[in-house]
Protein backbone atom coordinates (compact mmCIF):
# COMPACT_ATOMS: atom_id res chain seq x y z
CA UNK A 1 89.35 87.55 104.15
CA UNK A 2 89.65 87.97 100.28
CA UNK A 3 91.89 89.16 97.78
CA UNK A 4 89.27 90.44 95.92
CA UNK A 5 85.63 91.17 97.36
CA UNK A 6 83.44 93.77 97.38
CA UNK A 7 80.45 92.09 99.43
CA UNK A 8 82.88 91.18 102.81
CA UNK A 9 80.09 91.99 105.95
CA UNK A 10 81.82 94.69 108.20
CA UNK A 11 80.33 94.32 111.80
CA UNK A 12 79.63 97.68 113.48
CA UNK A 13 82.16 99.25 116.09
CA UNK A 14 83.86 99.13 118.16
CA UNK A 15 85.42 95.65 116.84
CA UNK A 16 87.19 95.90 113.48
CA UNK A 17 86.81 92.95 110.87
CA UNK A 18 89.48 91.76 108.91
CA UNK A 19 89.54 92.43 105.31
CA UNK A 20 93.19 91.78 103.88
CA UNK A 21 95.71 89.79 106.01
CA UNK A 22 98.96 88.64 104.68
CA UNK A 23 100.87 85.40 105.21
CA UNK A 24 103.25 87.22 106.90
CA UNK A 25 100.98 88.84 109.13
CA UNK A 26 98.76 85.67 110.24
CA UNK A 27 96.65 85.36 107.27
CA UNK A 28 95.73 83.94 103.69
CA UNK A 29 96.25 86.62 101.47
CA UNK A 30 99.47 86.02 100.13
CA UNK A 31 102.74 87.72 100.28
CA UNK A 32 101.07 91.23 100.63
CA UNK A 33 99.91 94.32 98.22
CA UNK A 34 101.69 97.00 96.96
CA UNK A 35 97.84 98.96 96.07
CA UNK A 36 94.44 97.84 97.28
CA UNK A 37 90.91 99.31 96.41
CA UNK A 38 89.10 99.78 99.65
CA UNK A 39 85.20 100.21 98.98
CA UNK A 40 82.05 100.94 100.68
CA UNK A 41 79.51 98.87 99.16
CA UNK A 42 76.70 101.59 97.24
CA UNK A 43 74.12 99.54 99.00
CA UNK A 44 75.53 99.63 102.32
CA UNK A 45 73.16 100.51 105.06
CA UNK A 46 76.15 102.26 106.95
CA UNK A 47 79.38 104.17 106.47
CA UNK A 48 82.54 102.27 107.20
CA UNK A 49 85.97 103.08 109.12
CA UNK A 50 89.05 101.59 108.11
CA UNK A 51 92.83 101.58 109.33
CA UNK A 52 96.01 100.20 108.27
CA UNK A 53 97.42 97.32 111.10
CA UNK A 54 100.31 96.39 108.95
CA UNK A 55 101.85 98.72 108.27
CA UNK A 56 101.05 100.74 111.46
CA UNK A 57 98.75 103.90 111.44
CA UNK A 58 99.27 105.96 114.05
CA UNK A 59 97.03 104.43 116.93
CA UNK A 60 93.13 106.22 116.94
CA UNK A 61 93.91 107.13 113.59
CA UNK A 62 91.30 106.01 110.98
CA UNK A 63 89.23 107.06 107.84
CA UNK A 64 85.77 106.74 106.61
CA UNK A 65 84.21 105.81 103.44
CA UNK A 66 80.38 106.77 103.10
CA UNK A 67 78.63 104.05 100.75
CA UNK A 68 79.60 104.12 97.03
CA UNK A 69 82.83 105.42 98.17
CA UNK A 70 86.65 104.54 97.66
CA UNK A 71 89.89 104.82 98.49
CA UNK A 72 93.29 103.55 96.85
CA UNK A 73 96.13 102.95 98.66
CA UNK A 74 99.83 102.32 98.22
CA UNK A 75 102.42 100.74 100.34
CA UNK A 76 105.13 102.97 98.58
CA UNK A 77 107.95 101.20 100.18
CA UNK A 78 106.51 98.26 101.91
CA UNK A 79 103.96 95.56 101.26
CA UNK A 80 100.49 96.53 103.11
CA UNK A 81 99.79 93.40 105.08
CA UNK A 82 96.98 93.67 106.75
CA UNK A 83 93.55 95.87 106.52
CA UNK A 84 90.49 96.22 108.68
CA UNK A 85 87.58 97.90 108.61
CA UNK A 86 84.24 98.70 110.96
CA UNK A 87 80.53 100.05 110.31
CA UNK A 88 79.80 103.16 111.25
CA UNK A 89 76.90 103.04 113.11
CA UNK A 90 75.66 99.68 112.67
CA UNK A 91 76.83 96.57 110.28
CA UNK A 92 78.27 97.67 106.31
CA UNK A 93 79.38 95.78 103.77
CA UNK A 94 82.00 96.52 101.98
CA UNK A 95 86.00 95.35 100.64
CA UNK A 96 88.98 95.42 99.14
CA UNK A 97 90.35 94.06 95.83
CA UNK A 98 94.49 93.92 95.37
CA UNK A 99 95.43 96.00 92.69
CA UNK A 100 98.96 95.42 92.55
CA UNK A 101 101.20 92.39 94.04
């Protein structure tokens, strides 16, 4: 898990890695985020999937970034805690870098 990397491996499906995991939440990445940058790497041999564990999204419910892609998200009134992600397909690299504390 990193703050800040773009280059995490992402194993394919149906497993999910973790990306971003907060202290409160079990891992090492601090106190939480209020925005990350999720990314599919550009050279990524596969699509990824990724969901929100911390806060909740609803359960099956998950979103795909296609390499060279990103998404920003916002934990408008809550830290986001913890992040994972899976490849689509077969393995993809890709991250997440904290945007805002």
């Amino acid at each position: 898990m990193a703050r800040r990397s773009n280059r995490i491996s992402i194993a394919a499906g149906p497993s999910w890695t973790d990306v971003f995991r907060s202290q409160d939440a079990g891992g090492a990445d601090g106190a939480g985020a209020r925005e990350l940058l999720l990314t599919c790497a550009a050279d990524s041999a596969n699509a990824l999937e990724y969901r929100l564990e911390a806060p909740a999204d609803p359960e099956d419910e998950q979103a795909e970034l296609k390499p060279g892609e990103a998404a920003r998200i916002t934990g408008s009134n809550q830290f986001i805690r913890h992040v994972v992600m899976r490849g689509v397909g077969g393995a993809a690299t890709g991250g997440v870098e904290e945007i805002r504390f």
